[in-house]
PDB file of N, CA and C in Angstrom:
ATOM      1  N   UNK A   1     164.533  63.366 126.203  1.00  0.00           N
ATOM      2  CA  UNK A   1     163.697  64.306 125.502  1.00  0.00           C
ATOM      3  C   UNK A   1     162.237  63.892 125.674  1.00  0.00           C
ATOM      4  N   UNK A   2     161.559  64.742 125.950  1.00  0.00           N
ATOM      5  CA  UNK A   2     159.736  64.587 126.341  1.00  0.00           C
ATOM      6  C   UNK A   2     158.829  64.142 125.263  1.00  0.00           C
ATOM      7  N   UNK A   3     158.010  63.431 125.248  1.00  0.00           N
ATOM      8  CA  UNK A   3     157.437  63.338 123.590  1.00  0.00           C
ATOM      9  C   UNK A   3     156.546  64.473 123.866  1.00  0.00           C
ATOM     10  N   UNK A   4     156.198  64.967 122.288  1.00  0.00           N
ATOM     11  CA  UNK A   4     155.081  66.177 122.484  1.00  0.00           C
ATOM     12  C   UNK A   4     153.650  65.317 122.312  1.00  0.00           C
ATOM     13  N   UNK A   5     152.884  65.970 122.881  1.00  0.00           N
ATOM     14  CA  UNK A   5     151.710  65.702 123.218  1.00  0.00           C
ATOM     15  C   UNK A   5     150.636  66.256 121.749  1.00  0.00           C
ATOM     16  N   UNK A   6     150.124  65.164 121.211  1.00  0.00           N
ATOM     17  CA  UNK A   6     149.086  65.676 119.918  1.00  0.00           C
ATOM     18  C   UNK A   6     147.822  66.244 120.081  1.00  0.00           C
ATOM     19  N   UNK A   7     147.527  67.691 119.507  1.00  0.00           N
ATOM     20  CA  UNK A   7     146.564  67.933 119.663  1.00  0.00           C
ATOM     21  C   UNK A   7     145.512  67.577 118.676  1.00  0.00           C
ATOM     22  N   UNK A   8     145.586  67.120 117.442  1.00  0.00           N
ATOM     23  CA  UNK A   8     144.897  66.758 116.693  1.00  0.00           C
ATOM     24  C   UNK A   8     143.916  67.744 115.807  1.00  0.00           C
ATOM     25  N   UNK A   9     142.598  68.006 116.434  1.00  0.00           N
ATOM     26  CA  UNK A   9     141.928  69.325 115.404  1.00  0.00           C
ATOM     27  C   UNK A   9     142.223  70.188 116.046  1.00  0.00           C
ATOM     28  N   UNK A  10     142.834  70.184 117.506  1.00  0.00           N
ATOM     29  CA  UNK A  10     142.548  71.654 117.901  1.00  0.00           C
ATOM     30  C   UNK A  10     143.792  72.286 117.883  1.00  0.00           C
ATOM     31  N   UNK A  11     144.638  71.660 116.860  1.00  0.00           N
ATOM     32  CA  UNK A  11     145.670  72.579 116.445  1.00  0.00           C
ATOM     33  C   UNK A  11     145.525  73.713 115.826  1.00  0.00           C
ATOM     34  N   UNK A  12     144.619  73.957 115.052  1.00  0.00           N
ATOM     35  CA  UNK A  12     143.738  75.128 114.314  1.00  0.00           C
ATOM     36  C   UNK A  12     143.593  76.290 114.972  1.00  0.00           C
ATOM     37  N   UNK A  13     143.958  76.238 116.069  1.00  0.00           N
ATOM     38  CA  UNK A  13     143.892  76.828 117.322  1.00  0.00           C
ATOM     39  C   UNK A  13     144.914  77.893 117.642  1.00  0.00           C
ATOM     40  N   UNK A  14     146.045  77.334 117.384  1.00  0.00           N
ATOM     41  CA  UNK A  14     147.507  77.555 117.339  1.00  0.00           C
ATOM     42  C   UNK A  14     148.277  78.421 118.811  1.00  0.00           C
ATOM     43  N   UNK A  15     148.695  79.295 118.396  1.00  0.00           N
ATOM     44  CA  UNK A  15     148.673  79.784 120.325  1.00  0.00           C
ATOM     45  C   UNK A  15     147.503  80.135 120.725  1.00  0.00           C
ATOM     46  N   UNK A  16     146.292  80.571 120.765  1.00  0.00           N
ATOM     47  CA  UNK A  16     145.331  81.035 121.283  1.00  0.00           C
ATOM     48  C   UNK A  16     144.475  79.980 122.196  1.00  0.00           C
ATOM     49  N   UNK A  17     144.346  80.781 123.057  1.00  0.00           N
ATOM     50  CA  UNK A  17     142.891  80.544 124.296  1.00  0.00           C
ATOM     51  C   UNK A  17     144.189  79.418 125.249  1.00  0.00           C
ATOM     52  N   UNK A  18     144.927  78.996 125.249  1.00  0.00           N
ATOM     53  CA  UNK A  18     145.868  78.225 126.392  1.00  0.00           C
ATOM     54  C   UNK A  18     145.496  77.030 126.129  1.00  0.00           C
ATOM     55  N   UNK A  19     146.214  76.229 126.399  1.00  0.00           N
ATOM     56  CA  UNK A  19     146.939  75.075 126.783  1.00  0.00           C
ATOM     57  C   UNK A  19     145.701  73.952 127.314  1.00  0.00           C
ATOM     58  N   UNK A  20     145.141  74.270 128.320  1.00  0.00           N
ATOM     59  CA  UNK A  20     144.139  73.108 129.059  1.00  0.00           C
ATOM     60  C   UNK A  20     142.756  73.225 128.310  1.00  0.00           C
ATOM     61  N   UNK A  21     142.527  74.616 127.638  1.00  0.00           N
ATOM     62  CA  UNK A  21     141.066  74.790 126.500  1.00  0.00           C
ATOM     63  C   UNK A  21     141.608  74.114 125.258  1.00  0.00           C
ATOM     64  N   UNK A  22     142.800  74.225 125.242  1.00  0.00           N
ATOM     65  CA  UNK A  22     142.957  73.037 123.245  1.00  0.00           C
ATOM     66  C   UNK A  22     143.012  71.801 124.058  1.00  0.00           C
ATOM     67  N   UNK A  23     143.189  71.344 125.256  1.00  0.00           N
ATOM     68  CA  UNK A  23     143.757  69.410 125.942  1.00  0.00           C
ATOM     69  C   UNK A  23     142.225  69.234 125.609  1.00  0.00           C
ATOM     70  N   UNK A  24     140.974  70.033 126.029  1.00  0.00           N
ATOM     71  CA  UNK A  24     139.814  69.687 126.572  1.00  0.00           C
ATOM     72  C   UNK A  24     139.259  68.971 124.850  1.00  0.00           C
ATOM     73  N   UNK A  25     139.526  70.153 123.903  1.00  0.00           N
ATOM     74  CA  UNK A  25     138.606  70.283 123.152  1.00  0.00           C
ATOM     75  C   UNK A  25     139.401  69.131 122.331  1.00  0.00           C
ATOM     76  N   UNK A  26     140.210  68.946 121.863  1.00  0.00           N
ATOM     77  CA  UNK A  26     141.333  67.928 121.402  1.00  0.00           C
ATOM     78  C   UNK A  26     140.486  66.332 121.899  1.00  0.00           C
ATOM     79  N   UNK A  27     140.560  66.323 123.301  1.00  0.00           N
ATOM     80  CA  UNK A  27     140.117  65.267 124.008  1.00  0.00           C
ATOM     81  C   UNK A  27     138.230  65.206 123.403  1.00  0.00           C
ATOM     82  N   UNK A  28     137.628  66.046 123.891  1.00  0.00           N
ATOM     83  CA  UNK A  28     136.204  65.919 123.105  1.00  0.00           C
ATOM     84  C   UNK A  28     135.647  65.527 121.356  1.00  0.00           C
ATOM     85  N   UNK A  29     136.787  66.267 120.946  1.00  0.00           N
ATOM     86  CA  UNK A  29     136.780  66.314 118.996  1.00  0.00           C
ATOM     87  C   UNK A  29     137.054  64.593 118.847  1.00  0.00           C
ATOM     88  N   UNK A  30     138.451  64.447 119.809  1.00  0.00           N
ATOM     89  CA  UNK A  30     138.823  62.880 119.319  1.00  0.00           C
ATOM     90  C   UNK A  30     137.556  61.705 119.881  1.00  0.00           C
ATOM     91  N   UNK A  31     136.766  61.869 120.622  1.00  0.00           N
ATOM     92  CA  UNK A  31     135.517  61.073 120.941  1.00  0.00           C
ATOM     93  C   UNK A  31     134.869  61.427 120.127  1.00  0.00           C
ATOM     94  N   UNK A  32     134.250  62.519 119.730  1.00  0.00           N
ATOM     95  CA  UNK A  32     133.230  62.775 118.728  1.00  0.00           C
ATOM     96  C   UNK A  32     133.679  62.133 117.632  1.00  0.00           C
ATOM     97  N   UNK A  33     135.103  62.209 116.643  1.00  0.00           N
ATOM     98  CA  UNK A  33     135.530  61.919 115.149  1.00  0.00           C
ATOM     99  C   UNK A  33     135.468  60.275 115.332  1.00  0.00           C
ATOM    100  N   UNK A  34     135.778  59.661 116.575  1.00  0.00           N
ATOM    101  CA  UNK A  34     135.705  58.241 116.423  1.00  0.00           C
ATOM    102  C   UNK A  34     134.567  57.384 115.822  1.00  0.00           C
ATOM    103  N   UNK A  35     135.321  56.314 115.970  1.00  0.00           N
ATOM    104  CA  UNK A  35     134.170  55.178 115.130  1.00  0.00           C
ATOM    105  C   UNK A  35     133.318  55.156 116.086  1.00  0.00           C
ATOM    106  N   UNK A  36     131.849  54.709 116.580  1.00  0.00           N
ATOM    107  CA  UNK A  36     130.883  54.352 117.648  1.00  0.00           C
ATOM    108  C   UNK A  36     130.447  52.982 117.041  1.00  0.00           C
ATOM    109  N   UNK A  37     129.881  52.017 118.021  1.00  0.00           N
ATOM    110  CA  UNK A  37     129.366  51.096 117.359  1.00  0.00           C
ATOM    111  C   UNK A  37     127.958  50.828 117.706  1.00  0.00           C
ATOM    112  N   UNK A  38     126.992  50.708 116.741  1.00  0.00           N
ATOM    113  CA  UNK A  38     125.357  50.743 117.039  1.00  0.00           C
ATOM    114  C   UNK A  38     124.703  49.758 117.959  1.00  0.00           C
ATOM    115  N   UNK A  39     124.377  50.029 118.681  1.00  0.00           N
ATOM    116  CA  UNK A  39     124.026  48.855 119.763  1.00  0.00           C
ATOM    117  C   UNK A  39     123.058  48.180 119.218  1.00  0.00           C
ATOM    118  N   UNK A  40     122.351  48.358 118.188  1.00  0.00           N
ATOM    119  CA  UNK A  40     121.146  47.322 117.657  1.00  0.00           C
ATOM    120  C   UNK A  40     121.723  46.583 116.500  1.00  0.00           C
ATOM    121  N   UNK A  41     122.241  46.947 115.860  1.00  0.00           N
ATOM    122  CA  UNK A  41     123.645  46.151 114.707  1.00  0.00           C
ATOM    123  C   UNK A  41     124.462  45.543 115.270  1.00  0.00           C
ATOM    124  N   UNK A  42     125.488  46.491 115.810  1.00  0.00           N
ATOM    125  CA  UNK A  42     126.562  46.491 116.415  1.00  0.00           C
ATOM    126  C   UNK A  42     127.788  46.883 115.230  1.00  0.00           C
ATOM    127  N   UNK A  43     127.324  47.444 114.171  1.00  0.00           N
ATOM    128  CA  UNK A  43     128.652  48.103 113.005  1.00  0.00           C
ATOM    129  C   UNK A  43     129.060  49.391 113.331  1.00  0.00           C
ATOM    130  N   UNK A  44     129.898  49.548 112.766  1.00  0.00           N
ATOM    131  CA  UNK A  44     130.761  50.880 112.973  1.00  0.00           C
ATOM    132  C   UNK A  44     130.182  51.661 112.289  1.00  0.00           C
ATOM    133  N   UNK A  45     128.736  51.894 112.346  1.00  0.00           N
ATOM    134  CA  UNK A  45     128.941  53.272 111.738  1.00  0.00           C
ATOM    135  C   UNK A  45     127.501  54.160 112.032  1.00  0.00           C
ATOM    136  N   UNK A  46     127.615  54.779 113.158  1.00  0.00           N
ATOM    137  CA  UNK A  46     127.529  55.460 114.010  1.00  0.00           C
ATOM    138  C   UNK A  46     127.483  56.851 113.542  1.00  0.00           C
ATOM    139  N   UNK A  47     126.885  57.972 113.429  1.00  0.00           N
ATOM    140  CA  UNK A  47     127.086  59.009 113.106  1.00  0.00           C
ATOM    141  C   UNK A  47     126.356  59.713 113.971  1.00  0.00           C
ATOM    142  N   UNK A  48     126.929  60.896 113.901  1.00  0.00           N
ATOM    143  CA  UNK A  48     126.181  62.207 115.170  1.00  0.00           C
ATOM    144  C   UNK A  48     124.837  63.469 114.114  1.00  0.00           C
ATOM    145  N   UNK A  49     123.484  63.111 114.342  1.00  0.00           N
ATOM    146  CA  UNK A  49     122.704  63.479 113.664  1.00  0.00           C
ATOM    147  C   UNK A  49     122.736  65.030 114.347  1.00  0.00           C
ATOM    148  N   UNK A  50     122.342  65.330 115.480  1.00  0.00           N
ATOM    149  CA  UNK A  50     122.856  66.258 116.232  1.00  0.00           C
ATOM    150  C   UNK A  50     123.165  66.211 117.660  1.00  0.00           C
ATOM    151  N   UNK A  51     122.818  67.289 118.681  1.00  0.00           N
ATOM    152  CA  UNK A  51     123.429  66.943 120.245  1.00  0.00           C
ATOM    153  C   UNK A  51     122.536  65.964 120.796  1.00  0.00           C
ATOM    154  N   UNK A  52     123.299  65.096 120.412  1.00  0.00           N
ATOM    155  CA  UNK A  52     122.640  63.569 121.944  1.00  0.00           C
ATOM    156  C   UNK A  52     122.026  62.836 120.663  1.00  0.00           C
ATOM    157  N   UNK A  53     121.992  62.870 119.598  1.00  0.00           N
ATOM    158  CA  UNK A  53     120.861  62.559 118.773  1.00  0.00           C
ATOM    159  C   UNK A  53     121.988  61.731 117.600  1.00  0.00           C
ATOM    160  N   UNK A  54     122.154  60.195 117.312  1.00  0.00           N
ATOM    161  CA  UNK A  54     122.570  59.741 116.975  1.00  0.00           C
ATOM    162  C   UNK A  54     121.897  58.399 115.677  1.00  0.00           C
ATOM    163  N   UNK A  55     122.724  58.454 114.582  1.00  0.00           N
ATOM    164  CA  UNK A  55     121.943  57.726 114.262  1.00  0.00           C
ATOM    165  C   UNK A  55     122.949  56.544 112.779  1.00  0.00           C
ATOM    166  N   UNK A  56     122.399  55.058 112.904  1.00  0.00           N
ATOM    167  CA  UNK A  56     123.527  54.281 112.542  1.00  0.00           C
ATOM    168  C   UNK A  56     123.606  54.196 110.639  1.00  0.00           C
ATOM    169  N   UNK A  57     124.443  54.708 110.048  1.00  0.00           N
ATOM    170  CA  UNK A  57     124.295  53.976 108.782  1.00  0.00           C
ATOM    171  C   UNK A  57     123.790  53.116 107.931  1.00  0.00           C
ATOM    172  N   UNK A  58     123.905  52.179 108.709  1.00  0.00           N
ATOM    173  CA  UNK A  58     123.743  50.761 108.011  1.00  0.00           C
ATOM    174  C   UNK A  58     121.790  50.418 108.358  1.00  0.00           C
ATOM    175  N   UNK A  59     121.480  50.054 109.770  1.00  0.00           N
ATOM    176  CA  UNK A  59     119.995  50.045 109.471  1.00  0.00           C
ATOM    177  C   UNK A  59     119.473  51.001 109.864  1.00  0.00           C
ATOM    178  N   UNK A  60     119.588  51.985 109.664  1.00  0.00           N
ATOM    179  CA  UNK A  60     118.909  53.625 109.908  1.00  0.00           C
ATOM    180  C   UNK A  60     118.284  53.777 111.367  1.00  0.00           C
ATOM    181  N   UNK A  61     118.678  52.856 112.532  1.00  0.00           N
ATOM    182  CA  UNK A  61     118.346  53.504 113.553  1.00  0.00           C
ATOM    183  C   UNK A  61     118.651  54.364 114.220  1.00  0.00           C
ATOM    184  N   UNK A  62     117.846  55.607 114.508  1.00  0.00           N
ATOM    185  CA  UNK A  62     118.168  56.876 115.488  1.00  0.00           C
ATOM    186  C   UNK A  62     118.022  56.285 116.774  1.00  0.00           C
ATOM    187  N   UNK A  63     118.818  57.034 117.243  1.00  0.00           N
ATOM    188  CA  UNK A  63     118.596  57.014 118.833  1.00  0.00           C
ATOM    189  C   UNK A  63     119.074  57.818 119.917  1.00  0.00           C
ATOM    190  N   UNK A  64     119.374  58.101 120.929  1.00  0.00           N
ATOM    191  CA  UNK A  64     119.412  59.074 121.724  1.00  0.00           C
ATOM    192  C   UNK A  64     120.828  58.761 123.041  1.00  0.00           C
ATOM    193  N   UNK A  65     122.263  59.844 122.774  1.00  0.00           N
ATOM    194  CA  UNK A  65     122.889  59.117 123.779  1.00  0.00           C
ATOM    195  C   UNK A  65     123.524  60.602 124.507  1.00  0.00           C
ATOM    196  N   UNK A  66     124.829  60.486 124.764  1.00  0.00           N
ATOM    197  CA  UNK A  66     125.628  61.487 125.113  1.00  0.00           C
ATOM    198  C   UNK A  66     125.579  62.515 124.365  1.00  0.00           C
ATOM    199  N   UNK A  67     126.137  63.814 124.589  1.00  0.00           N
ATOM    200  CA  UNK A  67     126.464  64.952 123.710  1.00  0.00           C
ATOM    201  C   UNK A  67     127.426  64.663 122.708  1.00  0.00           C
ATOM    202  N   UNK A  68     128.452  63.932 123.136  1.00  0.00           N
ATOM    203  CA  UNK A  68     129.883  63.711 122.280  1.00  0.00           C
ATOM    204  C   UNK A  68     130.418  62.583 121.713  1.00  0.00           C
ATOM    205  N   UNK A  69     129.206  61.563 122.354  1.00  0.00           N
ATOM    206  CA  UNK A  69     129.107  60.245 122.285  1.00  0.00           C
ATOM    207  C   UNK A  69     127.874  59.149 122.657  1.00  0.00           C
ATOM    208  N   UNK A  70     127.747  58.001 121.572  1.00  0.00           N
ATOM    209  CA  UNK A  70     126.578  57.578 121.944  1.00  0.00           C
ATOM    210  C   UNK A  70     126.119  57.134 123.030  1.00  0.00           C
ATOM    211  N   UNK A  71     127.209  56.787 123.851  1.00  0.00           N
ATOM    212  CA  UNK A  71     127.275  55.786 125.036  1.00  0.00           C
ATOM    213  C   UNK A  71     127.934  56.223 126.236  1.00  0.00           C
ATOM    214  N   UNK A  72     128.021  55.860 127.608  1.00  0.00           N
ATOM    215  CA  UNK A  72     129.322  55.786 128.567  1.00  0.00           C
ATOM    216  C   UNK A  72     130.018  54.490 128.023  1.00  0.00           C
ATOM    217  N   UNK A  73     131.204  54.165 128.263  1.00  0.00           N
ATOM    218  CA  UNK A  73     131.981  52.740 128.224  1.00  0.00           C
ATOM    219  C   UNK A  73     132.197  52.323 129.607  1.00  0.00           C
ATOM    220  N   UNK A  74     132.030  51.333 130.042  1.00  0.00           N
ATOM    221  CA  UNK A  74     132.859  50.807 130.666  1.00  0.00           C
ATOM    222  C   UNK A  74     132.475  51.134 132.273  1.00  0.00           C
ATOM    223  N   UNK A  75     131.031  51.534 132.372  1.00  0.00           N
ATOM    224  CA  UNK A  75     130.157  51.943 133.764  1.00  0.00           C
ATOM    225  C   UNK A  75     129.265  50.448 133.694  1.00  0.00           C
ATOM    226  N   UNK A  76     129.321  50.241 135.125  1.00  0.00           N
ATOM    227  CA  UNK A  76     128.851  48.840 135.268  1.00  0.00           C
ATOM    228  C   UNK A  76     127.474  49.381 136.186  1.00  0.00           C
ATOM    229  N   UNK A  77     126.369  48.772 135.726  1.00  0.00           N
ATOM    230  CA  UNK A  77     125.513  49.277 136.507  1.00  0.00           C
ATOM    231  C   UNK A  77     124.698  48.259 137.578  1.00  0.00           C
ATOM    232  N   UNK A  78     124.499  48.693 138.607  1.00  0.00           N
ATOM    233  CA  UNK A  78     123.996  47.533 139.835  1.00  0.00           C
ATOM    234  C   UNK A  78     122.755  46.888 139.926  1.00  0.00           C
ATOM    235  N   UNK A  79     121.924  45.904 139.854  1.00  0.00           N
ATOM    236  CA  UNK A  79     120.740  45.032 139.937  1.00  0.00           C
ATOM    237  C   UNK A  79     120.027  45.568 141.273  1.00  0.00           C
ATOM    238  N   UNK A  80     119.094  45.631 141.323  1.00  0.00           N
ATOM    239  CA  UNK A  80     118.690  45.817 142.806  1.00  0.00           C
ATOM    240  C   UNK A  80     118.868  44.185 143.829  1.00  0.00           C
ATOM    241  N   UNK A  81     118.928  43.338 143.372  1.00  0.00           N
ATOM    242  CA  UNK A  81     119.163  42.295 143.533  1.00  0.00           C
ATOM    243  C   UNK A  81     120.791  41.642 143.920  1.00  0.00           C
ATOM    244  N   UNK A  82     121.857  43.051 143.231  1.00  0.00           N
ATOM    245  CA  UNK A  82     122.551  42.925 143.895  1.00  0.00           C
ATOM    246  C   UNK A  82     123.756  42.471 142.782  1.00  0.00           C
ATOM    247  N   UNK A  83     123.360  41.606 141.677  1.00  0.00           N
ATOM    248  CA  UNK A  83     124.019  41.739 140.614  1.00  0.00           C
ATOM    249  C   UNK A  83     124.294  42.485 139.749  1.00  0.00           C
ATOM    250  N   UNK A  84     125.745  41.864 139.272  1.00  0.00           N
ATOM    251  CA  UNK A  84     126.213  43.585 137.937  1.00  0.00           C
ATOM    252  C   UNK A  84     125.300  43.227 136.418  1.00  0.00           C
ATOM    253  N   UNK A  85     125.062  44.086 136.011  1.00  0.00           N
ATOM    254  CA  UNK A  85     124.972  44.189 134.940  1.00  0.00           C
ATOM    255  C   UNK A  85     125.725  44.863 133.660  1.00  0.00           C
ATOM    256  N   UNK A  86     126.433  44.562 132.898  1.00  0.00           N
ATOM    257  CA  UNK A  86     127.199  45.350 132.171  1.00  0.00           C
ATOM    258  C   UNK A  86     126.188  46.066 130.778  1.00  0.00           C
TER     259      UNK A  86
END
């Protein structure tokens, strides 16, 4: 037997608009509702002030990232020199 696949908020949805428009938005909602962690703190608590526009709980810094999220994860970026930088 297959496990079913969770859509989470975009069950609200229910049959309407298909199948790969609730995977997308399901997949986007669950990045947005997550915890983020503040890169100048580093605490969980992260909130979305508006699009791209982010800003942390704890020491009130705003700052500026993704639409859906503050950050990329896990993109390593190159030195001109030739080293990684994470």
């Amino acid at each position: 037997m297959a496990t079913l696949k969770k859509y989470g908020s975009a069950k609200r949805f229910g049959a309407r608009y298909g199948r790969r428009n609730r995977d997308r938005v399901a997949a986007i909602e669950k990045v947005l509702r997550s915890k983020h962690k503040c890169p100048y703190c580093t605490s969980n608590g992260v909130r979305r002030v508006g699009v791209g526009v982010w800003q942390c709980r704890k020491c009130d810094a705003k700052f500026t990232g993704l639409a859906y999220a503050p950050s990329k994860k896990g993109i390593e970026v190159q030195a001109e020199d030739g080293e990684q930088e994470v």
